[in-house]
N, C-alpha and C. Protein backbone atom coordinates (compact mmCIF):
# COMPACT_ATOMS: atom_id res chain seq x y z
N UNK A 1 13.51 2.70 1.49
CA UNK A 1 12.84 3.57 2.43
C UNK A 1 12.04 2.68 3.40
N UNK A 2 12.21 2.93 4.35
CA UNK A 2 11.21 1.84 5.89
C UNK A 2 9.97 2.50 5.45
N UNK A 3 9.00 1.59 5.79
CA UNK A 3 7.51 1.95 5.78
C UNK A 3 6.88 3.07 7.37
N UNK A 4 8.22 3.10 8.06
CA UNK A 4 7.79 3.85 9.46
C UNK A 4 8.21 5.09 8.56
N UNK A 5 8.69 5.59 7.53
CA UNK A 5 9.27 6.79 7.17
C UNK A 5 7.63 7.39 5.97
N UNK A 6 7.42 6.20 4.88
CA UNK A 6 6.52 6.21 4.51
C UNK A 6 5.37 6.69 5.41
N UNK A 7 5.16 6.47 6.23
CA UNK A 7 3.97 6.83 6.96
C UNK A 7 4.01 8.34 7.60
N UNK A 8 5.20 8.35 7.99
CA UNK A 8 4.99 10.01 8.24
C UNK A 8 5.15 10.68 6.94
N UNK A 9 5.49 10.62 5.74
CA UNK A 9 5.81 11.33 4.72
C UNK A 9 4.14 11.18 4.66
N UNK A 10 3.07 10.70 4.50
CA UNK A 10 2.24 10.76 3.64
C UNK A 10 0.87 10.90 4.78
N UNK A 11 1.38 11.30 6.22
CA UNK A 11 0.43 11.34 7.61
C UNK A 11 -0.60 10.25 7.49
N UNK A 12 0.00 9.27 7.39
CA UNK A 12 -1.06 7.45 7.29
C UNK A 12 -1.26 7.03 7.99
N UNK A 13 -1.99 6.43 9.06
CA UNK A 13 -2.67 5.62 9.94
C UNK A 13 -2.31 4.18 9.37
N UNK A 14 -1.64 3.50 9.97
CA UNK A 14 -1.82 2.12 10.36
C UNK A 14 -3.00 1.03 10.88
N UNK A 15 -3.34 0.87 9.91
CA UNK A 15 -4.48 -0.33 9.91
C UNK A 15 -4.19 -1.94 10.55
N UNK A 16 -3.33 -2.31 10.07
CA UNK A 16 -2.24 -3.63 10.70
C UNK A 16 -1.13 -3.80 9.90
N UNK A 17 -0.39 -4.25 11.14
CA UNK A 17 0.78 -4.43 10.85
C UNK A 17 2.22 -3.43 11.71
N UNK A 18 1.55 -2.82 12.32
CA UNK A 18 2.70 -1.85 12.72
C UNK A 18 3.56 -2.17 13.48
N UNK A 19 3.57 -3.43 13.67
CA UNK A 19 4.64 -3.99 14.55
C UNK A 19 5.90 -4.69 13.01
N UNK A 20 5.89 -4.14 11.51
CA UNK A 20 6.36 -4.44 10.80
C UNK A 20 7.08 -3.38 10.18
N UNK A 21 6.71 -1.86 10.47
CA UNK A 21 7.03 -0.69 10.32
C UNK A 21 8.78 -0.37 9.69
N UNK A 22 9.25 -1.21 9.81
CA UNK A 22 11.24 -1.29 10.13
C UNK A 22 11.14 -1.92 8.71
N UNK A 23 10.19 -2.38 7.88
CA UNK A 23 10.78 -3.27 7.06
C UNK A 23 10.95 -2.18 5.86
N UNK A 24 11.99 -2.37 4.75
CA UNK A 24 12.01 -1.48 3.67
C UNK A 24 11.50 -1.64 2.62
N UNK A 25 11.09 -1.06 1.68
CA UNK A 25 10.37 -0.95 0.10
C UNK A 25 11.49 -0.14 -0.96
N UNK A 26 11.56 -0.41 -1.96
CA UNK A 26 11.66 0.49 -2.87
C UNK A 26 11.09 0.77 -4.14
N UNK A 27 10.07 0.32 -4.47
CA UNK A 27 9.09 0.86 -5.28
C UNK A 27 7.76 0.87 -4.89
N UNK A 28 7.36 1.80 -5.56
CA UNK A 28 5.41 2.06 -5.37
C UNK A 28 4.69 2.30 -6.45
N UNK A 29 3.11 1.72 -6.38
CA UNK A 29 2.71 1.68 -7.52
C UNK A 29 1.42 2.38 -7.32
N UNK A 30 0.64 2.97 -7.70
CA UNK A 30 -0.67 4.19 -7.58
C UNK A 30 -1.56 3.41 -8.50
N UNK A 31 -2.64 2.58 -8.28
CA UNK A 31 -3.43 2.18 -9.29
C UNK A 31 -4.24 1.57 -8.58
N UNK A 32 -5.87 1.71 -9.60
CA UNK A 32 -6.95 0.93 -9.36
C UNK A 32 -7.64 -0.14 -9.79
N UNK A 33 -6.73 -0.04 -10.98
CA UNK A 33 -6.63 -1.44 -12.03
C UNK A 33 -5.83 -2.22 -11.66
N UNK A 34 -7.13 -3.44 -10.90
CA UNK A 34 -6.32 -4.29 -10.43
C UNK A 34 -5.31 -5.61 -11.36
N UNK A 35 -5.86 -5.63 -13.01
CA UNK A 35 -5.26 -6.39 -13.72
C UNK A 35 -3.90 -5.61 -14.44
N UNK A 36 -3.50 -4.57 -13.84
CA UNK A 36 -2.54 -3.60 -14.34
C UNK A 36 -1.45 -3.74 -13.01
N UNK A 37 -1.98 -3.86 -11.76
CA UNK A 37 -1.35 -4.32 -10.63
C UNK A 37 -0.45 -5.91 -10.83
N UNK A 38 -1.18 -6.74 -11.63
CA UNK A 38 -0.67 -7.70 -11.62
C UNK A 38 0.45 -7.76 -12.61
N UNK A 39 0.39 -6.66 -13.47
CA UNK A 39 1.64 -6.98 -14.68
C UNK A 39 2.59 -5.91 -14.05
N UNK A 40 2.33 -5.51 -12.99
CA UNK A 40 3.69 -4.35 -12.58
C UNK A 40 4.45 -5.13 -11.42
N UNK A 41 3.79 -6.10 -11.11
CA UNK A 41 4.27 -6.48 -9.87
C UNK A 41 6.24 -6.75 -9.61
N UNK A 42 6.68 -5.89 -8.71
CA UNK A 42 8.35 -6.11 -8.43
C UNK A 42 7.82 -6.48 -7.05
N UNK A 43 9.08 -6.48 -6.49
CA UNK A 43 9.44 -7.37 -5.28
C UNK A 43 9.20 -6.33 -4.04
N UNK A 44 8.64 -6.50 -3.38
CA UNK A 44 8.87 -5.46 -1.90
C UNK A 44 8.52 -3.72 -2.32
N UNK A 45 7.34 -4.16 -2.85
CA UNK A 45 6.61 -2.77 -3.55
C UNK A 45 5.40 -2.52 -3.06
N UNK A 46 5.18 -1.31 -2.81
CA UNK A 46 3.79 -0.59 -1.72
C UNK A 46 2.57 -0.24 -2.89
N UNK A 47 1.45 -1.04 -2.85
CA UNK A 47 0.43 -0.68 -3.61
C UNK A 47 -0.59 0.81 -3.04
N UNK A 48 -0.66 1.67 -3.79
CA UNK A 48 -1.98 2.66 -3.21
C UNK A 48 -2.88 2.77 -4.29
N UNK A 49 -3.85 2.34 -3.48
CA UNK A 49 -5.05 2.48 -4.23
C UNK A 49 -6.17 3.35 -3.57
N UNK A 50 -7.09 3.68 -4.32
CA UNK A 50 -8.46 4.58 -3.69
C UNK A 50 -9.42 2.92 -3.56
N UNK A 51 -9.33 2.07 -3.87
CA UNK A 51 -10.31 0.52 -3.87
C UNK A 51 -10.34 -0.24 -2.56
N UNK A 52 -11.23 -0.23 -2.07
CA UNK A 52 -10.80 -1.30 -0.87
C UNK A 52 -11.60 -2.63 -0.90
N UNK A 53 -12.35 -2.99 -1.80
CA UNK A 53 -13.02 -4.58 -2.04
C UNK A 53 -12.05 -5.23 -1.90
N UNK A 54 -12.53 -6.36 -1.68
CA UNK A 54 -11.68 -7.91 -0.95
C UNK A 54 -10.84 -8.32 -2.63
N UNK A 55 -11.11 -7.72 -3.62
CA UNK A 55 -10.33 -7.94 -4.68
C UNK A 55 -9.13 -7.57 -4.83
N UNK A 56 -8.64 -5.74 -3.99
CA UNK A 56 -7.72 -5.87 -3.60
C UNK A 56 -6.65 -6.55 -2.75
N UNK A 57 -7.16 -7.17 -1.64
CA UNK A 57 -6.45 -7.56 -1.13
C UNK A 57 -6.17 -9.61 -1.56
N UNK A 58 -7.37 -10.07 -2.66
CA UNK A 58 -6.79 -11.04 -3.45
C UNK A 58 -5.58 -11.55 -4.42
N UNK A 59 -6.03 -9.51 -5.11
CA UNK A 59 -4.48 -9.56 -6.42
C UNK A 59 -3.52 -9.05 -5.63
N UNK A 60 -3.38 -8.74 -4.08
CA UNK A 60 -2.27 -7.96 -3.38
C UNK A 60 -1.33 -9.44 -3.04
N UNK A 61 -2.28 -11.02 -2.39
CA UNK A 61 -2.13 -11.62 -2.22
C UNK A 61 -1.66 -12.99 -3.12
N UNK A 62 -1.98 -12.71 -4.35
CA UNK A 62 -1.33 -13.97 -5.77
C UNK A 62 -0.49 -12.84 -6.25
N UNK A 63 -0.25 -11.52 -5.96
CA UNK A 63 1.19 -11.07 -6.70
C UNK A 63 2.27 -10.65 -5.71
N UNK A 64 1.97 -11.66 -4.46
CA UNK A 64 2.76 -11.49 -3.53
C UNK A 64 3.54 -9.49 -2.57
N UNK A 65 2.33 -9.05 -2.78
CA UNK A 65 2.23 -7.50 -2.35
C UNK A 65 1.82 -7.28 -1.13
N UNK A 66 2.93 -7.23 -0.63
CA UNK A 66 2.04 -7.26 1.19
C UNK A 66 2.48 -6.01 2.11
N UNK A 67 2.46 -5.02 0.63
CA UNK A 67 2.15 -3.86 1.50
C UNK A 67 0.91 -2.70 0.91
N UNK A 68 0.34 -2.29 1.71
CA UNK A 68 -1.08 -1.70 0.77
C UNK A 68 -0.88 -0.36 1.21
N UNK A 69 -1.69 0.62 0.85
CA UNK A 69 -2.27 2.28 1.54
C UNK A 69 -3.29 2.41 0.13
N UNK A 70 -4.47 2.90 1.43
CA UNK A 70 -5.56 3.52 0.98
C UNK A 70 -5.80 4.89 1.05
N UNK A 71 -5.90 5.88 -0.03
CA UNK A 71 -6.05 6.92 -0.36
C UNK A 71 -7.14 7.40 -0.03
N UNK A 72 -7.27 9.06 0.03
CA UNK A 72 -8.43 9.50 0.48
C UNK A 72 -9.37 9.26 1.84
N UNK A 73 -8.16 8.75 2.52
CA UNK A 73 -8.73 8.29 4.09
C UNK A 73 -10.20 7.08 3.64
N UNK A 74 -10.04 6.15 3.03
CA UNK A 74 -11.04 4.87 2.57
C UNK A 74 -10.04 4.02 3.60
N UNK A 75 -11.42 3.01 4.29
CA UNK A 75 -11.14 2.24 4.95
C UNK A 75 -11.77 0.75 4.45
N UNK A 76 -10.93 -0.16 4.48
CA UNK A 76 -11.30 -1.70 4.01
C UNK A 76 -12.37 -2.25 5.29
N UNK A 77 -13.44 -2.68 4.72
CA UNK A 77 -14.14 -3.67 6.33
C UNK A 77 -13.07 -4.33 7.01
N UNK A 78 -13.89 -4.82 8.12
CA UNK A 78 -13.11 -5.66 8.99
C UNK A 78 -12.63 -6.79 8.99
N UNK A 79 -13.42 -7.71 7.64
CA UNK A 79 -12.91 -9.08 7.08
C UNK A 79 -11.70 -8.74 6.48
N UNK A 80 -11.33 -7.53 5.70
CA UNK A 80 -10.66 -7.25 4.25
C UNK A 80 -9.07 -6.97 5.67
N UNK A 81 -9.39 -6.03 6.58
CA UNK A 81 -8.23 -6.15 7.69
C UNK A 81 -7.97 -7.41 8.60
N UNK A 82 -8.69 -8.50 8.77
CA UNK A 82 -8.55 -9.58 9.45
C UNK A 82 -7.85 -10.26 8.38
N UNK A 83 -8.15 -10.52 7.41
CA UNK A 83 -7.15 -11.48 5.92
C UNK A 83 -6.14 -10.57 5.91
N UNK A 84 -5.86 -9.30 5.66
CA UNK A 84 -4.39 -9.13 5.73
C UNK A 84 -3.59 -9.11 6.95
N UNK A 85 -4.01 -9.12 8.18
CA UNK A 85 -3.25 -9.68 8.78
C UNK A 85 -3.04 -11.02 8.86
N UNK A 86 -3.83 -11.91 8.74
CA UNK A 86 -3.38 -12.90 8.63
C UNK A 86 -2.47 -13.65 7.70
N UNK A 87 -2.14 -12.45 6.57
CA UNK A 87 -1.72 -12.07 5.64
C UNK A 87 0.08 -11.61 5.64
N UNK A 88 -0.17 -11.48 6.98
CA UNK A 88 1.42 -10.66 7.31
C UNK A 88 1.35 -9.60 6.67
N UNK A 89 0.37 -8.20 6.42
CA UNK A 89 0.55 -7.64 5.06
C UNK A 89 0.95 -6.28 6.36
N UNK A 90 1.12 -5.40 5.68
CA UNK A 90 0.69 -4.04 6.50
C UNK A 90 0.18 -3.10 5.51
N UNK A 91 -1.13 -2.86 6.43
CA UNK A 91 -2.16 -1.76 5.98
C UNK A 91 -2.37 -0.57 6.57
N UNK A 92 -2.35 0.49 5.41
CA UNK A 92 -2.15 2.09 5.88
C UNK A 92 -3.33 2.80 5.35
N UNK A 93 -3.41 3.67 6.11
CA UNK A 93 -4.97 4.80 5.18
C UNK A 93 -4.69 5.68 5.38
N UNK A 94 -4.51 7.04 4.18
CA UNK A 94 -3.72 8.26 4.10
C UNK A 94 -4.97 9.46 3.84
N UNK A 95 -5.06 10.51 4.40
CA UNK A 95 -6.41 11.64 3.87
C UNK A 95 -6.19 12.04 2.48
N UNK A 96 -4.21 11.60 2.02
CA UNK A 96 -3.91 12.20 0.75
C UNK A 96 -5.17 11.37 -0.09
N UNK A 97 -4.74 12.40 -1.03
CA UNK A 97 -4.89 11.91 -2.84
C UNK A 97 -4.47 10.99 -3.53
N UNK A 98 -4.47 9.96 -3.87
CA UNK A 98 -4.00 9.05 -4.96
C UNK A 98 -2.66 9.45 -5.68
N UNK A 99 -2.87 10.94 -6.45
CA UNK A 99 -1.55 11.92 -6.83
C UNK A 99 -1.04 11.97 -6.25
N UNK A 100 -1.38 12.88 -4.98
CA UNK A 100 -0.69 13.36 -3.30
C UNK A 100 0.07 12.45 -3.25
N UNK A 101 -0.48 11.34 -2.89
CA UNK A 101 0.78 10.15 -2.14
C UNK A 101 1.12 9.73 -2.91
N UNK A 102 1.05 9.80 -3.94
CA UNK A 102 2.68 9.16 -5.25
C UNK A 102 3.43 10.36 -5.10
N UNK A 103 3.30 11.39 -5.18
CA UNK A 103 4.34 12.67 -5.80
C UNK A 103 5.10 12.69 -4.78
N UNK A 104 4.47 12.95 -3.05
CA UNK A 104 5.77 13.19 -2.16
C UNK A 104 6.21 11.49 -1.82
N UNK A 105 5.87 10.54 -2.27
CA UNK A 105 6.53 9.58 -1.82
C UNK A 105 7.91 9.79 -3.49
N UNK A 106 7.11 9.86 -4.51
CA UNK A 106 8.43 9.89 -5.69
C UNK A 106 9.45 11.38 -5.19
N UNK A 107 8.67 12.24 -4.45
CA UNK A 107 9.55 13.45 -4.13
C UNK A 107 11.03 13.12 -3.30
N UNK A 108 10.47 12.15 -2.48
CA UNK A 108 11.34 11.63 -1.24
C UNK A 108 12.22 10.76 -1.86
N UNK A 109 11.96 10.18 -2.67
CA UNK A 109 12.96 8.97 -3.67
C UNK A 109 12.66 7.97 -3.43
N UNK A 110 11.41 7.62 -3.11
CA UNK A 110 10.60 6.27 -3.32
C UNK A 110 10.85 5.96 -5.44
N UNK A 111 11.09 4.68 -5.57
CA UNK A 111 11.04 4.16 -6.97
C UNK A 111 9.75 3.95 -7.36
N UNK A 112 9.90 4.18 -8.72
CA UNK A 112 8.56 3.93 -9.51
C UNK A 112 8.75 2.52 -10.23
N UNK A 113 7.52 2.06 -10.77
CA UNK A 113 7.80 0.58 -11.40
C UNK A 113 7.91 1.16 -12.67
N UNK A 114 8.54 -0.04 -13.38
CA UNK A 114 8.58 0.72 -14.89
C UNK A 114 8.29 -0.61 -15.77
């Protein structure tokens, strides 16, 4: 699934990166545990979390995850969006729910990690 499709499925705002929008994912992972992030980690997988400390975007960055969305319309400071772009990452912020945006992204046939 392209992350330009992701974003309208889940009405997300683009934080940076949207000039990366074309690229595809197929799994997603819903969590705030960031040491639970690190043992799920697959390849070309969209993290959502409700967390936006610079810790996320550390374990997003050593488990090679460079795609994020923040739940509940939470926004990361402006350092936490300057490192992921510099990051190559792309960052999204959704009004959904944590639930919300797993269910219609698993509705749509986004993969789950297992």
């Amino acid at each position: 699934m392209k992350l330009s499709q992701i974003k309208e499925i889940i009405e997300a705002e683009v934080l940076c990166g949207e000039d990366k929008l074309d690229r595809e994912v197929s799994k997603a992972c819903g969590c705030d545990l960031m040491s639970e992030v690190l043992r799920l980690v697959e390849e070309d997988m969209i993290l959502m979390t409700g967390l936006t400390n610079i810790h996320v975007l550390k374990t997003a960055e050593m488990a090679n995850i460079q795609y994020l969305i923040f739940v509940w319309d939470k926004i990361p400071d402006e350092r936490f969006i300057e490192e992921a772009d510099e990051l190559d990452m792309v960052v999204m912020k959704t009004p959904l729910s944590l639930y919300e945006c797993c269910g219609r992204l698993y509705k749509e046939g986004l993969g789950e990690i297992k």
